[in-house]
Protein backbone atom coordinates (compact mmCIF):
# COMPACT_ATOMS: atom_id res chain seq x y z
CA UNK A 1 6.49 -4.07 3.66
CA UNK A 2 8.73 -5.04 5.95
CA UNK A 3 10.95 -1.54 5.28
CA UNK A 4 7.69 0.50 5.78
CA UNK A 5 9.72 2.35 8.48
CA UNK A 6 11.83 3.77 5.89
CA UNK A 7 9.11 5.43 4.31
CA UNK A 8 7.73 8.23 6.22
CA UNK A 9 5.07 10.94 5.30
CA UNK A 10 6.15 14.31 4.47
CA UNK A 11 3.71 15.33 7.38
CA UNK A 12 5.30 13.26 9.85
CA UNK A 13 4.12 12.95 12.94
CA UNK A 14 1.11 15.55 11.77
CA UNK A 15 0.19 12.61 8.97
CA UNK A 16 -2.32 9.64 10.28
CA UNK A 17 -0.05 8.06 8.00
CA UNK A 18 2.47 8.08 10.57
CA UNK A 19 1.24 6.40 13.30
CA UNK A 20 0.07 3.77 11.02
CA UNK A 21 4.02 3.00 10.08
CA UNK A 22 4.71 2.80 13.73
CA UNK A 23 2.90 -0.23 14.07
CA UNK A 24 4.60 -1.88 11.48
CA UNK A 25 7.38 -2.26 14.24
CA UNK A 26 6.60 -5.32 16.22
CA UNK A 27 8.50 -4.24 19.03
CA UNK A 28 6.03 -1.34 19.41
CA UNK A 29 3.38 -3.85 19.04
CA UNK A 30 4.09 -5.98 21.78
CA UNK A 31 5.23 -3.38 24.26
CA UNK A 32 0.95 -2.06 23.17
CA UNK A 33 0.06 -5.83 23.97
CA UNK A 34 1.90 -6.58 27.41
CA UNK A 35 1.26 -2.82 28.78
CA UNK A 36 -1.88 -3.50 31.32
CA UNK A 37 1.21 -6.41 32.85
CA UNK A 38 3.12 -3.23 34.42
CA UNK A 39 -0.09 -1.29 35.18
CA UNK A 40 -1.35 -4.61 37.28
CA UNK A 41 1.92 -4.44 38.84
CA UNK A 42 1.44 -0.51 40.11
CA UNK A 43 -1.89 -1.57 41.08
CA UNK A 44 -1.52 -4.89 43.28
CA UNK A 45 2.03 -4.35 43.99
CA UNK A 46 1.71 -7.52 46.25
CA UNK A 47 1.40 -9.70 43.02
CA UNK A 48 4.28 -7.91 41.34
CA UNK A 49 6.57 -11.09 41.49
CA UNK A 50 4.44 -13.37 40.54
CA UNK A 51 3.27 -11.00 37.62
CA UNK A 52 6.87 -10.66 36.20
CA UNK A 53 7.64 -14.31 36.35
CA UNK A 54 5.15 -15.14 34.59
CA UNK A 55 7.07 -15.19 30.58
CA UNK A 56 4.45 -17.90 29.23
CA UNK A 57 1.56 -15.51 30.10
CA UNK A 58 3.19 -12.76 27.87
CA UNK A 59 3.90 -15.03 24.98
CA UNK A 60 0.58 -16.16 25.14
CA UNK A 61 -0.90 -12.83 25.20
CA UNK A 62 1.15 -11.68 22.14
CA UNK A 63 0.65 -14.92 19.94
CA UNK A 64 -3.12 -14.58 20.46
CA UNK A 65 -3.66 -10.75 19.66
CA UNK A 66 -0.50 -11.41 16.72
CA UNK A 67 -2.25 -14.27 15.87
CA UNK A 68 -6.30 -14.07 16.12
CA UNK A 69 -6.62 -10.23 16.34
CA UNK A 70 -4.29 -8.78 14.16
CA UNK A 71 -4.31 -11.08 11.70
CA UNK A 72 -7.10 -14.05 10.22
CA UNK A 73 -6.16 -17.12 11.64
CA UNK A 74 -8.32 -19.43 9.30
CA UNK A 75 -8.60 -20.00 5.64
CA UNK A 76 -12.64 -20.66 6.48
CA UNK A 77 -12.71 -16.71 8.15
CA UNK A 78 -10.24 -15.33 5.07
CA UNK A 79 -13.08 -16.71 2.70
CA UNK A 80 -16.05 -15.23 4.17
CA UNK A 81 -14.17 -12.20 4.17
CA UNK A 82 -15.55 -10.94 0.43
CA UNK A 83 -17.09 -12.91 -2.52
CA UNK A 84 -14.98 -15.03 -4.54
CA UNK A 85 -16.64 -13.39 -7.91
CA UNK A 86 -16.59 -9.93 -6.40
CA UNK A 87 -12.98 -10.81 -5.53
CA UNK A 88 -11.93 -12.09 -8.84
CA UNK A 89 -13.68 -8.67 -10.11
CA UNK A 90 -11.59 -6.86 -8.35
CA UNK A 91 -8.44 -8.51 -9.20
CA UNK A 92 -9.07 -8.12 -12.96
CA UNK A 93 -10.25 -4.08 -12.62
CA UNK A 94 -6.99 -3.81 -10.68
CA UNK A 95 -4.68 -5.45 -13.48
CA UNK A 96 -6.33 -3.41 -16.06
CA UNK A 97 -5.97 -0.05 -14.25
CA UNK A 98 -2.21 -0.71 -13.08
CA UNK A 99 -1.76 -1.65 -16.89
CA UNK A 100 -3.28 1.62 -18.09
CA UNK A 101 -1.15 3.68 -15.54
CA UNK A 102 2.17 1.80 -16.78
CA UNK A 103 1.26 2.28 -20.31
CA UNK A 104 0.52 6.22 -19.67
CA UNK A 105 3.99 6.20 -17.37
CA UNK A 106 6.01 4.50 -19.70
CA UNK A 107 5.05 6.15 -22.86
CA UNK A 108 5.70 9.39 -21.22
CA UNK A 109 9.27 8.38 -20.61
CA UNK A 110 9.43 7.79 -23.94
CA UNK A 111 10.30 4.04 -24.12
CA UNK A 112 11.40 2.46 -26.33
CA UNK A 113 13.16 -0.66 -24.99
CA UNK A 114 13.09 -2.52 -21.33
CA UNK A 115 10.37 -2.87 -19.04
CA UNK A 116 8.63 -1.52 -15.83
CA UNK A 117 6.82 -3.27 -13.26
CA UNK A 118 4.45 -1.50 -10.75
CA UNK A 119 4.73 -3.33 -7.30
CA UNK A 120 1.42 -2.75 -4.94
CA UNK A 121 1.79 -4.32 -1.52
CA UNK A 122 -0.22 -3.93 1.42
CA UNK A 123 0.17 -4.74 5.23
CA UNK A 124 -1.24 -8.29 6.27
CA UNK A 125 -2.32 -6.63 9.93
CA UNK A 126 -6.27 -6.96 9.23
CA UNK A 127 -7.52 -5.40 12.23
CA UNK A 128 -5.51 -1.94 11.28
CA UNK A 129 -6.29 0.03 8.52
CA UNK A 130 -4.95 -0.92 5.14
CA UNK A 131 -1.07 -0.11 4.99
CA UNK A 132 -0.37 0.26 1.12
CA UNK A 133 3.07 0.75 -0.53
CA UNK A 134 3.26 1.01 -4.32
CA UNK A 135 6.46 1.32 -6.14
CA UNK A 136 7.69 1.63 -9.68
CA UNK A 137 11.16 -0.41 -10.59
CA UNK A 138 12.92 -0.97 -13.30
CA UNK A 139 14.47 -4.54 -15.08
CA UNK A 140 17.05 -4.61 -12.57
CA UNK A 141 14.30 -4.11 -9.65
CA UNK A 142 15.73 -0.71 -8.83
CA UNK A 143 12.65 1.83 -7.32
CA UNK A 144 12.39 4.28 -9.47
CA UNK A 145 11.39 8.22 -8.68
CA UNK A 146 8.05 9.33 -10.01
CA UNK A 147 7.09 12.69 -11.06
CA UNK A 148 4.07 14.66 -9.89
CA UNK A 149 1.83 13.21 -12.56
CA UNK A 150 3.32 9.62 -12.68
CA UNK A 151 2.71 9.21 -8.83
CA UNK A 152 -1.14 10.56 -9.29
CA UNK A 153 -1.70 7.90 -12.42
CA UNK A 154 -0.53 4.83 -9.81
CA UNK A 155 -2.77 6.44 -6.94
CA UNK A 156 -6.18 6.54 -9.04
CA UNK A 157 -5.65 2.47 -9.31
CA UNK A 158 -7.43 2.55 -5.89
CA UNK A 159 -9.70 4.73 -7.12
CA UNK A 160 -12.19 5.69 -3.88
CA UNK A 161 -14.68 7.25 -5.36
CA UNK A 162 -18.18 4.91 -5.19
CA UNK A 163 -19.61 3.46 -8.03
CA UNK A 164 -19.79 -0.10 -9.94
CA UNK A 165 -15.94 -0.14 -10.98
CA UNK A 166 -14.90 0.84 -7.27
CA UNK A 167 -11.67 -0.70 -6.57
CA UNK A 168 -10.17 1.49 -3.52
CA UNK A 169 -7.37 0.42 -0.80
CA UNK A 170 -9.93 -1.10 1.81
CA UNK A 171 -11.42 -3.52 -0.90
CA UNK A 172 -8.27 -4.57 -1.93
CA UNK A 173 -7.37 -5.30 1.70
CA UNK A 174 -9.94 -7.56 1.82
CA UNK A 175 -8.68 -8.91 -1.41
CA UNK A 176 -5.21 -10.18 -0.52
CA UNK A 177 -6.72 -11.16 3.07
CA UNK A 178 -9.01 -13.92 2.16
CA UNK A 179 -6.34 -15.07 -0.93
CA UNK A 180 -3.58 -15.05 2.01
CA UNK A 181 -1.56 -13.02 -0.56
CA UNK A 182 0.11 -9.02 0.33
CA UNK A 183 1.85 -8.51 -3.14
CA UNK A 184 0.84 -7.57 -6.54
CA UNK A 185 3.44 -6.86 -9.17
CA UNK A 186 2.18 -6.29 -12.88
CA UNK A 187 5.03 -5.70 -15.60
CA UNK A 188 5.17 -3.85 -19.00
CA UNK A 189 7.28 -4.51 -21.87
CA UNK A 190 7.77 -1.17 -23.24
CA UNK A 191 7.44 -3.03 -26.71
CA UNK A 192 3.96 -3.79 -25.98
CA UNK A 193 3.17 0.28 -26.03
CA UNK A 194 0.60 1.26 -28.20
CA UNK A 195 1.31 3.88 -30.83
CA UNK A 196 -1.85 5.61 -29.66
CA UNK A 197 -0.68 5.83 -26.08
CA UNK A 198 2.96 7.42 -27.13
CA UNK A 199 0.43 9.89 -29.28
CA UNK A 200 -1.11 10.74 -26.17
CA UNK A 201 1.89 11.33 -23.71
CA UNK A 202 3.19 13.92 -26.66
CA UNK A 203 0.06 15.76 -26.87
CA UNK A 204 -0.31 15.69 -22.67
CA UNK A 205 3.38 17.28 -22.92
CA UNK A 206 2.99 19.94 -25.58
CA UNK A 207 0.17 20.75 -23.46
CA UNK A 208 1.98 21.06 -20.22
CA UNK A 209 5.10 22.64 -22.11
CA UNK A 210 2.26 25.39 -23.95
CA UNK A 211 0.85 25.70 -20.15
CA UNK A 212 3.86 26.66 -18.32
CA UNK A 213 4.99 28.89 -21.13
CA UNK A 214 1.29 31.02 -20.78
CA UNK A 215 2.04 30.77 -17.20
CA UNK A 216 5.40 32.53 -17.41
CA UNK A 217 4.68 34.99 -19.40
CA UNK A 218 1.57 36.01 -17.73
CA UNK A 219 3.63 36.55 -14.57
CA UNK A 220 6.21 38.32 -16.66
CA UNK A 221 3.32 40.75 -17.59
């Protein structure tokens, strides 16, 4: 998380998703903190010296909002934050869908030796909305890229849609807040691959493969 700025939205500054990196920079963050010092200083210009030597008061202000604003301060306030059962729920459905996405992902790769590990972090900024950066990465911890398919298989882990088995990006927020924790990381031995799941990435490519060849030749007609 603390790259996020190298990850940008294809929409850029058009993407909510944007804005939201931007305050992953805590230089931005403070200057959005200590702004009403220089408007107090356009407005009682008398005060303006007293105003600008006054570093303690700026500290302050940031450790507060950093600290009691952004963030929960207590481990009393990060447990009434959400149910310890509905939490441990939530953790479970979340290690059984990210299991089910690497098993589809790596039996479509065709596997047959190593292992892959699906890192989901989110941003520990509680008063934002949820920051979340999933990655896929080899043995040697290298991210690897993710085809159209792979990429929608990691994002219906934090499946939004409502329902008894919802597990979306908010809840999961909530999650890691009250457990103090940002990172989940949930591995896969390829070994472990169930000959039913390979089965099922050959059929799901046939099918794509028969799909794109109906596709061509109807545009050929």
């Amino acid at each position: 998380m603390g790259r996020a700025q190298t990850v940008l939205p294809r929409g850029l500054v058009a993407d909510r998703t944007f804005w939201r990196i931007l305050l992953e920079y805590p230089f931005l963050r403070y200057a959005i903190v200590l702004f009403p010092i220089p408007v107090a200083i356009l407005v009682w210009p008398h005060l303006a010296l007293p105003i600008s030597g006054a570093p303690l008061l700026m500290f302050l202000l940031v450790l507060y909002v950093e600290g009691n604003v952004l963030s929960v301060p207590t481990a009393a306030r990060r447990r009434a934050l959400i149910d310890a059962a509905e939490a441990d729920r939530g953790l479970d459905l979340l290690a059984v869908r990210a299991r089910a996405a690497l098993t589809r992902i790596a039996a479509g790769r065709g596997m047959a030796a190593g292992r892959l590990t699906l890192v989901i972090e989110q941003s520990p900024m509680a008063a934002m909305p949820p920051l979340t950066l999933a990655s896929l990465r080899d043995e040697a911890g290298t991210i690897l890229p993710l085809s159209a398919t792979e990429a929608a298989d990691i994002r219906g882990i934090l499946d939004p849609a409502p329902g008894p088995g919802r597990l979306d990006a908010r809840l999961l927020h909530r999650i890691n807040l009250s457990r103090a924790e940002t990172l989940r990381a949930f591995a896969l031995d390829a070994a472990a691959i169930p000959a039913h799941a390979r089965l099922a990435a050959m059929a799901r490519a046939r099918q794509a493969s028969g799909n794109e060849a109906s596709g061509n030749g109807a545009s050929r007609v």
